[in-house]
C-alpha atoms as a PDB file:
ATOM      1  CA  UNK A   1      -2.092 -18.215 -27.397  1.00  0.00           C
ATOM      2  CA  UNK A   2      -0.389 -16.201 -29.893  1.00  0.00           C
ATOM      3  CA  UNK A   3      -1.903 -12.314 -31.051  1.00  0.00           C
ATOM      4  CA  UNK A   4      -1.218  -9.846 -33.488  1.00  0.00           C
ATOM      5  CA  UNK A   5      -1.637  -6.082 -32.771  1.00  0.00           C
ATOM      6  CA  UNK A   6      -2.771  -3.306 -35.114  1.00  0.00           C
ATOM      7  CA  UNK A   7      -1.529   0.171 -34.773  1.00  0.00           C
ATOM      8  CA  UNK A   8      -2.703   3.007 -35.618  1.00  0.00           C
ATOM      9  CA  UNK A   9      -1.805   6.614 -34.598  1.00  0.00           C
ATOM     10  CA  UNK A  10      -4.092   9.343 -34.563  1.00  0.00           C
ATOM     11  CA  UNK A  11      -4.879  12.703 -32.769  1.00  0.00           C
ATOM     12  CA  UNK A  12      -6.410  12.762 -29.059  1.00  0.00           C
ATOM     13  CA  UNK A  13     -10.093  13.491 -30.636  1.00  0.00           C
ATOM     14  CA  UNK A  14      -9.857  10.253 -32.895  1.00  0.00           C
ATOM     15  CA  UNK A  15      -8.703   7.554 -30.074  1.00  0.00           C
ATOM     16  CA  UNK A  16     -11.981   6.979 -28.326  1.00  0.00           C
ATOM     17  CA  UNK A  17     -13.986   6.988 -31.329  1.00  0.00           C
ATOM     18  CA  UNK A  18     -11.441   4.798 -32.938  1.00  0.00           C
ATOM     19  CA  UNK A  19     -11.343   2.306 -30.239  1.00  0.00           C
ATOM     20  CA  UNK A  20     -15.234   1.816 -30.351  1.00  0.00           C
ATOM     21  CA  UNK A  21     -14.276   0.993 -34.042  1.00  0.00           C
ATOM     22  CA  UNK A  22     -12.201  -1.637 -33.112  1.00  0.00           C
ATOM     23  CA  UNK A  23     -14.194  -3.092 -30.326  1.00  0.00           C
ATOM     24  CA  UNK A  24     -17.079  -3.467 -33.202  1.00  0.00           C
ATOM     25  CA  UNK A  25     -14.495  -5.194 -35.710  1.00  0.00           C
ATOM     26  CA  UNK A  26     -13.610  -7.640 -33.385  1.00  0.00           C
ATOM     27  CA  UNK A  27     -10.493  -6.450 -31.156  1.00  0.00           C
ATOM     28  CA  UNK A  28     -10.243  -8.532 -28.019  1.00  0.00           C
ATOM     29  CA  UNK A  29      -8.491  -5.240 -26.092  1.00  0.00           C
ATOM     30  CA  UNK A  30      -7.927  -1.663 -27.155  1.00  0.00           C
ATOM     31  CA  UNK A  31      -5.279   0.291 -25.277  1.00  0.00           C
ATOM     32  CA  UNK A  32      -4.267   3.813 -26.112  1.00  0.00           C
ATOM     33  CA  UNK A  33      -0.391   4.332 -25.398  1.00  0.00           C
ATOM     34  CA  UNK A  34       1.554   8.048 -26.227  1.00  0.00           C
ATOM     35  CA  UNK A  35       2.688   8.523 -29.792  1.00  0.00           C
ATOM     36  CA  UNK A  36       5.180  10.914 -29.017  1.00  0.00           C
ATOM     37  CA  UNK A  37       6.201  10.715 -25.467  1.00  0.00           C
ATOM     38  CA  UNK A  38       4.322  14.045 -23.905  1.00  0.00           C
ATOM     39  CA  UNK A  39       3.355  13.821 -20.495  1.00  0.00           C
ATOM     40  CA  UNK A  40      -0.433  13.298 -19.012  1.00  0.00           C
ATOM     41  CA  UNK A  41      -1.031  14.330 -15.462  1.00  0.00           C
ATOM     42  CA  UNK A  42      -3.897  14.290 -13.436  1.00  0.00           C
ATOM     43  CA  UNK A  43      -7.432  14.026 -14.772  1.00  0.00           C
ATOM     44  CA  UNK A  44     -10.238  15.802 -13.067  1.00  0.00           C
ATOM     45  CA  UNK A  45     -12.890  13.465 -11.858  1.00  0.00           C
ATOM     46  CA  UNK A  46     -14.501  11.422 -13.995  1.00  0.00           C
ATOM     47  CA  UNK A  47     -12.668  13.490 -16.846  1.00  0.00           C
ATOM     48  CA  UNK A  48     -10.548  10.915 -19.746  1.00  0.00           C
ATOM     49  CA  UNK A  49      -7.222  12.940 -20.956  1.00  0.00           C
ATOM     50  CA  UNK A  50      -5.383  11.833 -23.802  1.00  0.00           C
ATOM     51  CA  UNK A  51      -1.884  12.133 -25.526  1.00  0.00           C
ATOM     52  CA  UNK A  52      -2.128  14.672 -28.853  1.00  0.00           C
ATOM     53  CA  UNK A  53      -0.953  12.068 -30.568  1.00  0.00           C
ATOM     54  CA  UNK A  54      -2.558   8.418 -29.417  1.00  0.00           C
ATOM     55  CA  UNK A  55      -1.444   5.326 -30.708  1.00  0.00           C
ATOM     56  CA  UNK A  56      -4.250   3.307 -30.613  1.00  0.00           C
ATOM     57  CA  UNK A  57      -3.497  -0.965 -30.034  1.00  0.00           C
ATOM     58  CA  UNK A  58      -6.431  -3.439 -31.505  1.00  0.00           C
ATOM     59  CA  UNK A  59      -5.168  -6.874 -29.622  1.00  0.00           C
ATOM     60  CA  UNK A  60      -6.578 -10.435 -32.362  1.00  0.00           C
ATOM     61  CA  UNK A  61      -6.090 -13.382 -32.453  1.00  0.00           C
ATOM     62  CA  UNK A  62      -3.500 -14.398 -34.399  1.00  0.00           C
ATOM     63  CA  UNK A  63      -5.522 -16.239 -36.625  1.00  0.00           C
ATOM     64  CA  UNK A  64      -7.778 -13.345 -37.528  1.00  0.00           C
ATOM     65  CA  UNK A  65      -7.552 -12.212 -41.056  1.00  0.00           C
ATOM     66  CA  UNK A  66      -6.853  -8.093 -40.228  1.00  0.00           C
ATOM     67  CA  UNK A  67      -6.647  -7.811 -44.418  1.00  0.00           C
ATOM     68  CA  UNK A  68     -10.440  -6.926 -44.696  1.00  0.00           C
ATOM     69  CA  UNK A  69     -10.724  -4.861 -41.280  1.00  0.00           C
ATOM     70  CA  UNK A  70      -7.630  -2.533 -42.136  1.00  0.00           C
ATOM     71  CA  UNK A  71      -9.563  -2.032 -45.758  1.00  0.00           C
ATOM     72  CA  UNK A  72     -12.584  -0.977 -43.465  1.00  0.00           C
ATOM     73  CA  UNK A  73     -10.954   1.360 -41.368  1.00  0.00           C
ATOM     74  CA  UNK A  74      -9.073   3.094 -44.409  1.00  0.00           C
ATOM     75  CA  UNK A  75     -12.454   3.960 -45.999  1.00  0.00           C
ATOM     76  CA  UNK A  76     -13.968   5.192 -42.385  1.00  0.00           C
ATOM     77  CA  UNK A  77     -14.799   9.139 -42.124  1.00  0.00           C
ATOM     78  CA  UNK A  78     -12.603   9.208 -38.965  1.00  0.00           C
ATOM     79  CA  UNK A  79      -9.419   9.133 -41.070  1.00  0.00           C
ATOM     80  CA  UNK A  80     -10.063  12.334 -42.988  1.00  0.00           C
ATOM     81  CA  UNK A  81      -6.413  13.058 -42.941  1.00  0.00           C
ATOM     82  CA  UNK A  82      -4.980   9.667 -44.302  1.00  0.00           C
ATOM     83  CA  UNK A  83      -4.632   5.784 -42.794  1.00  0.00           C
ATOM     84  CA  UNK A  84      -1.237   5.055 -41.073  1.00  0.00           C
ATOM     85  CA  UNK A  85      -1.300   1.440 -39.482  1.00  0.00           C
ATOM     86  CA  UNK A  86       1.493  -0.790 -38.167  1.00  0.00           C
ATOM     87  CA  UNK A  87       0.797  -4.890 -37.571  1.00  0.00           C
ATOM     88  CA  UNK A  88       3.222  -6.496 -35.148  1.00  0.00           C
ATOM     89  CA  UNK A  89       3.171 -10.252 -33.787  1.00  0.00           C
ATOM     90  CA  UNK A  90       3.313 -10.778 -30.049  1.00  0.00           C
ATOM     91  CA  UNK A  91       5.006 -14.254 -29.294  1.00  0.00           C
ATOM     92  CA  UNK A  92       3.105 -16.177 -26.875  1.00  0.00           C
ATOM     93  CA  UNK A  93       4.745 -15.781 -23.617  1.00  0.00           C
ATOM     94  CA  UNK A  94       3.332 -16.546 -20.334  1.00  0.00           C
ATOM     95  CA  UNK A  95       2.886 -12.802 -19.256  1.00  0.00           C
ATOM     96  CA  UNK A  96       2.339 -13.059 -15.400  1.00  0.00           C
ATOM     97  CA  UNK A  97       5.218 -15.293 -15.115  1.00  0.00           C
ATOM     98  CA  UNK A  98       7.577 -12.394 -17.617  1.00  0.00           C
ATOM     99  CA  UNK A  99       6.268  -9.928 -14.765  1.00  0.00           C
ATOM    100  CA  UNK A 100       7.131 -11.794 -11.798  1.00  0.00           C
ATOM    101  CA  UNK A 101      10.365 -12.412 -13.440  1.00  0.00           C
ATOM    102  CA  UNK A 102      10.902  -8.769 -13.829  1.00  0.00           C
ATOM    103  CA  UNK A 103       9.608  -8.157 -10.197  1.00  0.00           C
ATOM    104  CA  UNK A 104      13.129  -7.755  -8.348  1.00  0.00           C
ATOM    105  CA  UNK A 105      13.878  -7.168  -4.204  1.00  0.00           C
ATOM    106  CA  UNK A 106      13.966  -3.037  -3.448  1.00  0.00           C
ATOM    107  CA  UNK A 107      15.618  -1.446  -0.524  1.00  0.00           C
ATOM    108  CA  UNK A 108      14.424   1.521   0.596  1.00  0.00           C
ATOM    109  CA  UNK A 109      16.520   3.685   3.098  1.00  0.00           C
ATOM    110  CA  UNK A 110      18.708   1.989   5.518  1.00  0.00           C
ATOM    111  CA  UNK A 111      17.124  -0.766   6.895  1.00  0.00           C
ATOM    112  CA  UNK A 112      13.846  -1.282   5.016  1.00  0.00           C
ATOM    113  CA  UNK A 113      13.513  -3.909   1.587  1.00  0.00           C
ATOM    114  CA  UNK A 114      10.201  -4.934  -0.079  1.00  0.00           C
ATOM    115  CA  UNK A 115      10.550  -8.574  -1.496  1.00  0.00           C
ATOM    116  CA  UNK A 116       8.113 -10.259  -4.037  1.00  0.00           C
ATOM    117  CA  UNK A 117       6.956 -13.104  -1.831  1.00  0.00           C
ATOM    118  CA  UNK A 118       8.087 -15.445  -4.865  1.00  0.00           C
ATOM    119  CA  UNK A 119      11.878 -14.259  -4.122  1.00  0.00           C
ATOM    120  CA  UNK A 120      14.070 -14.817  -1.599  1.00  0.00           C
ATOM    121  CA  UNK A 121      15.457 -11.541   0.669  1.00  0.00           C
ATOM    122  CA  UNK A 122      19.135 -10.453   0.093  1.00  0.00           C
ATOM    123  CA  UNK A 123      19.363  -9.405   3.158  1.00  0.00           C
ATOM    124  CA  UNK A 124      17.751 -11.867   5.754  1.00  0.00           C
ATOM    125  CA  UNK A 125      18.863  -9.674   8.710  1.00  0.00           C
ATOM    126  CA  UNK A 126      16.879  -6.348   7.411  1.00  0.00           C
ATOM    127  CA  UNK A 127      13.312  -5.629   7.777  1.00  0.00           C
ATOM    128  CA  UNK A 128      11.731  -7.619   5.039  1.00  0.00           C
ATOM    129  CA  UNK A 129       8.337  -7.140   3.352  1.00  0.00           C
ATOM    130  CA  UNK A 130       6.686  -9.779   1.390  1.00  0.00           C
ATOM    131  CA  UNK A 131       4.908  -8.112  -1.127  1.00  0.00           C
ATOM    132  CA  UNK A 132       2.406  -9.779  -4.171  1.00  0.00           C
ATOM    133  CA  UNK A 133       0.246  -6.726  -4.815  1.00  0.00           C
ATOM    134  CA  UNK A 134      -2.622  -8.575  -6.883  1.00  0.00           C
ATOM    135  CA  UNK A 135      -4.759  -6.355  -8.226  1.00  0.00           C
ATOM    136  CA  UNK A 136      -3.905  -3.174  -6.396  1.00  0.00           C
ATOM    137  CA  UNK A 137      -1.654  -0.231  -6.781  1.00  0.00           C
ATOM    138  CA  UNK A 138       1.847  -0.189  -4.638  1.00  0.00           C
ATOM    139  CA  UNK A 139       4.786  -2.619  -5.370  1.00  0.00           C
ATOM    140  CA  UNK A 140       7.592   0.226  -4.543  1.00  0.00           C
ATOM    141  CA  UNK A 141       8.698   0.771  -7.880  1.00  0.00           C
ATOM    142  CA  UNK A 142       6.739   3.888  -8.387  1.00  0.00           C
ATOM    143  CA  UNK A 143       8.602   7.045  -7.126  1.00  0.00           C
ATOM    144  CA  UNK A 144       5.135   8.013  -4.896  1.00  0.00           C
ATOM    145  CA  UNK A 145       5.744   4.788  -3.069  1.00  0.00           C
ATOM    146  CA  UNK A 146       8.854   4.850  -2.607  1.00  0.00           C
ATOM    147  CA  UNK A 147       9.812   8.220  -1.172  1.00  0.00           C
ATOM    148  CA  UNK A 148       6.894   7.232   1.088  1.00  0.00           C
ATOM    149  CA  UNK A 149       8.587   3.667   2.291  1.00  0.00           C
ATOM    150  CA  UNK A 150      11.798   5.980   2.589  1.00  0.00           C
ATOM    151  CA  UNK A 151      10.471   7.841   5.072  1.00  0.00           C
ATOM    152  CA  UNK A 152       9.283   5.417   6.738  1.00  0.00           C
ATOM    153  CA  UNK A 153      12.766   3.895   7.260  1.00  0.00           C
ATOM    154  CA  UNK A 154      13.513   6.928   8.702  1.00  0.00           C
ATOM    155  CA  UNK A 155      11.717   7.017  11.837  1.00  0.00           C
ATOM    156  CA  UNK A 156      10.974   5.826  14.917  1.00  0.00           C
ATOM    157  CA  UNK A 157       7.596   3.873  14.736  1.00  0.00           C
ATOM    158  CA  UNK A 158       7.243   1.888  18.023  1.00  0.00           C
ATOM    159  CA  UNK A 159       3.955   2.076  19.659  1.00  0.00           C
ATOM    160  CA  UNK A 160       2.797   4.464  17.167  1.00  0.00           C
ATOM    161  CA  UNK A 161      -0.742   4.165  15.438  1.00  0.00           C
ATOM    162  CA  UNK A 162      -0.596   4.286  11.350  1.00  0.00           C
ATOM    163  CA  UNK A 163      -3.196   5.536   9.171  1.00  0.00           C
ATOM    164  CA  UNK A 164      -2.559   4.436   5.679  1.00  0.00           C
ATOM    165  CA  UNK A 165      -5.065   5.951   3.525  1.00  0.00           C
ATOM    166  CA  UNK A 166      -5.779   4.688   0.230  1.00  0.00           C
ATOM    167  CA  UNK A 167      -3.536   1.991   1.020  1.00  0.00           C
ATOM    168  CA  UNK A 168      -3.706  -0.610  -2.220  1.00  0.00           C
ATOM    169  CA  UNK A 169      -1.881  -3.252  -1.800  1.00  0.00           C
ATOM    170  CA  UNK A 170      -0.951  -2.000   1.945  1.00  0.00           C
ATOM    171  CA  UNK A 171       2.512  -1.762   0.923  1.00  0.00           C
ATOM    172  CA  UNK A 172       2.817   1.096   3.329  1.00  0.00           C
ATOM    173  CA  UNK A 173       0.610  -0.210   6.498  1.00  0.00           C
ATOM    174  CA  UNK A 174       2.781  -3.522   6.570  1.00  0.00           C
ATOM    175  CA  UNK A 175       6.100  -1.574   6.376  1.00  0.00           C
ATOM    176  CA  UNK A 176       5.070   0.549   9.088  1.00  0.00           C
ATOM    177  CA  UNK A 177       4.333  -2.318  11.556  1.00  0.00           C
ATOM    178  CA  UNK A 178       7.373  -4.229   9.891  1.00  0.00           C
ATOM    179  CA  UNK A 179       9.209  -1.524  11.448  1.00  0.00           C
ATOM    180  CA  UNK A 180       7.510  -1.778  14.650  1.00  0.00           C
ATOM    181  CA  UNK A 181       4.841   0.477  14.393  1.00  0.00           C
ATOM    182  CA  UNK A 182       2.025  -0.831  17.065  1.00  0.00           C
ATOM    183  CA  UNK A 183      -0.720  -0.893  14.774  1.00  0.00           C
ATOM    184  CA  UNK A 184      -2.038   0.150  11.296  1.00  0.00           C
ATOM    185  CA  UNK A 185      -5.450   1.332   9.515  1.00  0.00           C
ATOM    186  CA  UNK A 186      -5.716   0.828   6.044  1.00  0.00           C
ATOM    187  CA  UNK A 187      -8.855   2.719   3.881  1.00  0.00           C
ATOM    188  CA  UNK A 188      -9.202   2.395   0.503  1.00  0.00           C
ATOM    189  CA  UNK A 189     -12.640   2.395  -1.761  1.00  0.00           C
ATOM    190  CA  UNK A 190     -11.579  -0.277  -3.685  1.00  0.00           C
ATOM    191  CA  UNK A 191     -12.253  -3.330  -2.129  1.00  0.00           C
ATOM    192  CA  UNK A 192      -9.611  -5.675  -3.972  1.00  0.00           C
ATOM    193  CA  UNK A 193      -7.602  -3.224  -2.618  1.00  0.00           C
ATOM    194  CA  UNK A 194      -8.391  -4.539   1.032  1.00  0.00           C
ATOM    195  CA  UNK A 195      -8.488  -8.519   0.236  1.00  0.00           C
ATOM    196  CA  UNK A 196      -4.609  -7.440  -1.206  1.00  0.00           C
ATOM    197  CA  UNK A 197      -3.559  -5.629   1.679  1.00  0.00           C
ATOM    198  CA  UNK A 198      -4.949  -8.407   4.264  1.00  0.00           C
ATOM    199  CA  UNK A 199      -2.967 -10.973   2.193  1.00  0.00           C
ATOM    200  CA  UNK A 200      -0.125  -9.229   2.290  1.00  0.00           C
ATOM    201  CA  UNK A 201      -0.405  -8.257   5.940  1.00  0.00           C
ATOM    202  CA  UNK A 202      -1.103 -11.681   6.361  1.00  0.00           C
ATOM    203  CA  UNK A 203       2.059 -12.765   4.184  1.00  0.00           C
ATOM    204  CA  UNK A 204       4.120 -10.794   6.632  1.00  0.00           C
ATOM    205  CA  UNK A 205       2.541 -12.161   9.820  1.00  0.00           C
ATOM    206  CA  UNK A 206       1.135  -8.429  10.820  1.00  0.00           C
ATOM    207  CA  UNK A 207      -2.411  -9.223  10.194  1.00  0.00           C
ATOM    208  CA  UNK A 208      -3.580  -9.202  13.548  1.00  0.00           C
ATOM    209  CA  UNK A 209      -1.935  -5.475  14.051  1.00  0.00           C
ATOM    210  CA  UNK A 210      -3.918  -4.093  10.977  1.00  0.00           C
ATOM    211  CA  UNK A 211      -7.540  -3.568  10.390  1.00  0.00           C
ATOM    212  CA  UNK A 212      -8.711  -2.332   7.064  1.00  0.00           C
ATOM    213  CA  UNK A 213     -11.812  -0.650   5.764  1.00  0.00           C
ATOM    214  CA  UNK A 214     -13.979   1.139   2.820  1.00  0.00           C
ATOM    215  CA  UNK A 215     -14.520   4.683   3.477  1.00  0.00           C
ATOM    216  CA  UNK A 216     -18.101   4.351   4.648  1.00  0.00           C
ATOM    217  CA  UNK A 217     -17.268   1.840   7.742  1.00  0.00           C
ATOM    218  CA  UNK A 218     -14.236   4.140   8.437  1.00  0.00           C
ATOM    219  CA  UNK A 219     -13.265   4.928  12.240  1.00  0.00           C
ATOM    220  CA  UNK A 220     -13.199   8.185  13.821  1.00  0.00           C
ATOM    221  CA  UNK A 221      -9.705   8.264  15.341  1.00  0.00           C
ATOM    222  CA  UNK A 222      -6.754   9.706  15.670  1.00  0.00           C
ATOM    223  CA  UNK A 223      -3.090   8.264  14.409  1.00  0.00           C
ATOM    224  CA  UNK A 224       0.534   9.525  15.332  1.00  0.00           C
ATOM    225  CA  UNK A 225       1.024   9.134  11.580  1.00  0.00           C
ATOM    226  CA  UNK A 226      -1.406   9.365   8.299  1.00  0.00           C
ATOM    227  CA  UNK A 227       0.372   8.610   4.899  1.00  0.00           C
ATOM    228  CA  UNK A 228      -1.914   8.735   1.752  1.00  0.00           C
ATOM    229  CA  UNK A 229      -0.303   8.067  -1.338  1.00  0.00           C
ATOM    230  CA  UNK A 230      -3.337   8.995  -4.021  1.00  0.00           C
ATOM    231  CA  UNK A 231      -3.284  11.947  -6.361  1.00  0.00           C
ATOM    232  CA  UNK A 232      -3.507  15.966  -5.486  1.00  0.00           C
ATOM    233  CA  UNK A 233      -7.374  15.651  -6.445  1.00  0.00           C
ATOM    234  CA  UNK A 234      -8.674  13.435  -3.357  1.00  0.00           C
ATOM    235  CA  UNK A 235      -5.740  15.039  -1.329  1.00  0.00           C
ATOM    236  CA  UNK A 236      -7.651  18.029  -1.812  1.00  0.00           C
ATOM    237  CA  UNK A 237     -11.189  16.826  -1.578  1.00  0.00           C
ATOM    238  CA  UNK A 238     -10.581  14.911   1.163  1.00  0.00           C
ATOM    239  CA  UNK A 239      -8.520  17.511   3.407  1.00  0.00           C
ATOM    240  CA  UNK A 240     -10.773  17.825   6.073  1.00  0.00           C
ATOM    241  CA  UNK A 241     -11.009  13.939   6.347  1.00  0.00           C
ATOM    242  CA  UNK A 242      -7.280  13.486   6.299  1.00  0.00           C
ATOM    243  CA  UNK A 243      -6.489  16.156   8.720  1.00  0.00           C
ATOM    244  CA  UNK A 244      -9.209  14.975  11.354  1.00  0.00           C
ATOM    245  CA  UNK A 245      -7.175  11.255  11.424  1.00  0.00           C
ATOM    246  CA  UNK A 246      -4.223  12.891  12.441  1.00  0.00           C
ATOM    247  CA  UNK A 247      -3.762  13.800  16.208  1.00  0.00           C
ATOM    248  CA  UNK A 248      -2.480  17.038  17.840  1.00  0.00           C
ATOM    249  CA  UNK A 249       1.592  16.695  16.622  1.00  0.00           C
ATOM    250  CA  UNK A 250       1.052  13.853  14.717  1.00  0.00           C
ATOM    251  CA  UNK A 251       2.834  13.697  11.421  1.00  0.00           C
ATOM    252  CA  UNK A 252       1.129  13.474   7.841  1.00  0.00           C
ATOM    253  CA  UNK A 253       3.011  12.701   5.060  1.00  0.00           C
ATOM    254  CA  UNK A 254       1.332  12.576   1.444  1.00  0.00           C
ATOM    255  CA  UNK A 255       2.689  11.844  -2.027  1.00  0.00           C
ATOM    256  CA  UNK A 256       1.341  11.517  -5.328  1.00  0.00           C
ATOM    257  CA  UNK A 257       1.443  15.268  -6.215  1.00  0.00           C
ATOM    258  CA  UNK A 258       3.315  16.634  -8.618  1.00  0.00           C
ATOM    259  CA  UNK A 259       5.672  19.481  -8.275  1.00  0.00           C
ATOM    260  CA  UNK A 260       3.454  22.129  -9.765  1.00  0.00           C
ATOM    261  CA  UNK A 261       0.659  20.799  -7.981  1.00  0.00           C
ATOM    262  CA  UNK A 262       2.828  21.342  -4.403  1.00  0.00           C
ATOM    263  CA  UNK A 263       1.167  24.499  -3.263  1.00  0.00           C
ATOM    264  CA  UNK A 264      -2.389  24.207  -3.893  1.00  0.00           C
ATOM    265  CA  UNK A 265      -2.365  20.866  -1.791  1.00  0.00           C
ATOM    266  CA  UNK A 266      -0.080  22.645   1.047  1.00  0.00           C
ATOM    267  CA  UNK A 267      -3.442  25.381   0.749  1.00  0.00           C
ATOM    268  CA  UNK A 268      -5.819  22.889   1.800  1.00  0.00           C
ATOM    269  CA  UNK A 269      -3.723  22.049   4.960  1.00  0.00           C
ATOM    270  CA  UNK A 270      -1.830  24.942   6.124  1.00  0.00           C
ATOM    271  CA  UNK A 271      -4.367  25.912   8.882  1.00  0.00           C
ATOM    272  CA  UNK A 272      -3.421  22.870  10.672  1.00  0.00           C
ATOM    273  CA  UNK A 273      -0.164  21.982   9.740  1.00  0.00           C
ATOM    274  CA  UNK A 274       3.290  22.932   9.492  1.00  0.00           C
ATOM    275  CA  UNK A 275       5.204  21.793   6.385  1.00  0.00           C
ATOM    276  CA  UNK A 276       8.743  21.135   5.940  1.00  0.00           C
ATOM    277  CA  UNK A 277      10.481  21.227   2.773  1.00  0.00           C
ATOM    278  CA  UNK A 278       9.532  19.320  -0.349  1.00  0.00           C
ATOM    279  CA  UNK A 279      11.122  15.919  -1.389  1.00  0.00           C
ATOM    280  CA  UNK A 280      11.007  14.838  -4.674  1.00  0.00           C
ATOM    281  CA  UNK A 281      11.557  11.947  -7.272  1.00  0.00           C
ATOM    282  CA  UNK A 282      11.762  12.761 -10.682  1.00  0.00           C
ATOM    283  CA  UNK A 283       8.427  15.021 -10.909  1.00  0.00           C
ATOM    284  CA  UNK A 284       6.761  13.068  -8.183  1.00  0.00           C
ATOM    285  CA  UNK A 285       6.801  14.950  -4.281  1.00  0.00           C
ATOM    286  CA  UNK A 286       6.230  13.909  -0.750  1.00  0.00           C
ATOM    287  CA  UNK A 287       4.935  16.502   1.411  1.00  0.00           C
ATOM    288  CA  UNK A 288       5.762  16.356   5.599  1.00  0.00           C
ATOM    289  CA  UNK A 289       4.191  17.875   8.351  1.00  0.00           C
ATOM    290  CA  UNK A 290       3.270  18.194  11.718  1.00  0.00           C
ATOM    291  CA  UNK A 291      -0.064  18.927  12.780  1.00  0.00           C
ATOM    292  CA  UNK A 292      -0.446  21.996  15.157  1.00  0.00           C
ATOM    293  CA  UNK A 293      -1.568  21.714  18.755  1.00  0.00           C
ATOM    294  CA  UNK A 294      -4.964  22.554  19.626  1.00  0.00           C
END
């Protein structure tokens, strides 16, 4: 089916309200997209941040008439500093197709390559993940991903047990026993996250090595290794969880923090854990370290 979008750019304050507007006049989706290119970082729970300058996206039909909606919105008391809209056509295209297309193999340190399971590997000899990541977060082409799957490359994982905590697609549990860890725990409270990771655990033949759960039917134990790739919020909230999954020694490596967000997360854990220096990618960070003895 082909749509039309209308665009309209406004300050932070106006988007929501505007985007109720739209929803009202019809719109079949409203996104909010930067104006100006100016970073957003983490949102405190349950807290909305926008760009200072939102452009605002009403998706119609493309046989809507937007002549009498635009006259609407020019006459609204949001726009008390004047109207400024853009209409642009969107050709119909089979999107998830144009995404899959775009979806290429990744290789991540020396030995390690995550494949869409549509695509064949390059490199049938390496250790190959199949990866469709449904509805969950964690293909490898964000940098938080990927310096943790880099990592992973890098050691030695046989007969080791793997927390992966919010795990998403379970990009990073089936890598681990790809590269012959002995088993893997995924936790995650979304639970499309968990029907994603067992497919893909599945896809890869690991299934049987990794269990998965929501955060209320969790197990008390204790891994060689705990990676959670979320944000620094829940890394912080959830210290005291995180820390008690890893054993005496064990290793916990965490991304999704940001570079000026490094020490306050290192705060929460420094009691228990030794840190080694910071890796980063682009403004993204993974943080290593070893959990002291009792």
């Amino acid at each position: 089916m082909p749509w039309q979008q209308l665009k309209i750019n406004v300050k932070a304050s106006q988007a929501e309200p505007l985007g109720d507007i739209l929803s009202e006049l019809g719109a079949q989706a409203v996104t909010f997209i930067d104006a100006k290119d100016t970073p957003v970082y983490e949102p405190k729970p349950g807290e909305v941040l926008l760009w200072p300058d939102t452009q605002v996206i009403g998706l119609y039909d493309a046989n809507v008439n937007l002549l009498p909606i635009i006259d609407e919105l020019k006459h609204h008391d949001i726009f008390n500093e004047g109207f400024y809209y853009r209409l642009d056509q969107l050709e119909d295209r089979e999107w998830e197709r144009e995404w899959m297309d775009n979806f290429h193999p990744m290789q991540f340190g020396q030995r390690l390559w995550i494949c869409p399971s549509w695509r064949e590997a390059p490199d049938p000899q390496a250790v190959n993940v199949k990866l469709d990541p449904g509805l969950a977060f964690g293909t490898g082409t964000h940098p938080t991903t990927s310096l943790c799957l880099k990592w992973l490359d890098s050691q030695t994982l046989h007969n080791k047990l793997v927390v992966d905590f919010g795990c998403g697609s379970g990009i990073l549990a089936v890598a681990a026993l790809k590269l012959g860890a002995q088993r893997a725990v995924g936790i995650d409270i979304d639970p499309q996250a968990l029907l994603a990771s067992k497919q893909n655990a599945q896809n890869n033949n690991v299934d049987e090595k990794l269990s998965l759960y929501l955060p209320q039917h969790q197990p008390e134990l204790e891994a060689d290794i705990v990676v959670a790739n979320v944000l620094a919020a829940p890394l912080k909230e959830l210290s005291e969880v995180i820390t008690n999954f890893c054993k005496p020694g064990g290793m916990l490596v965490m991304s999704g923090v940001l570079i000026e967000q490094v020490q306050e997360v290192i705060a929460c854990y420094a009691y228990h854990f030794d840190f080694e220096p910071f890796t980063s990618e682009g403004d993204w960070v993974r943080l290593v370290a070893q959990k002291n003895p009792r």
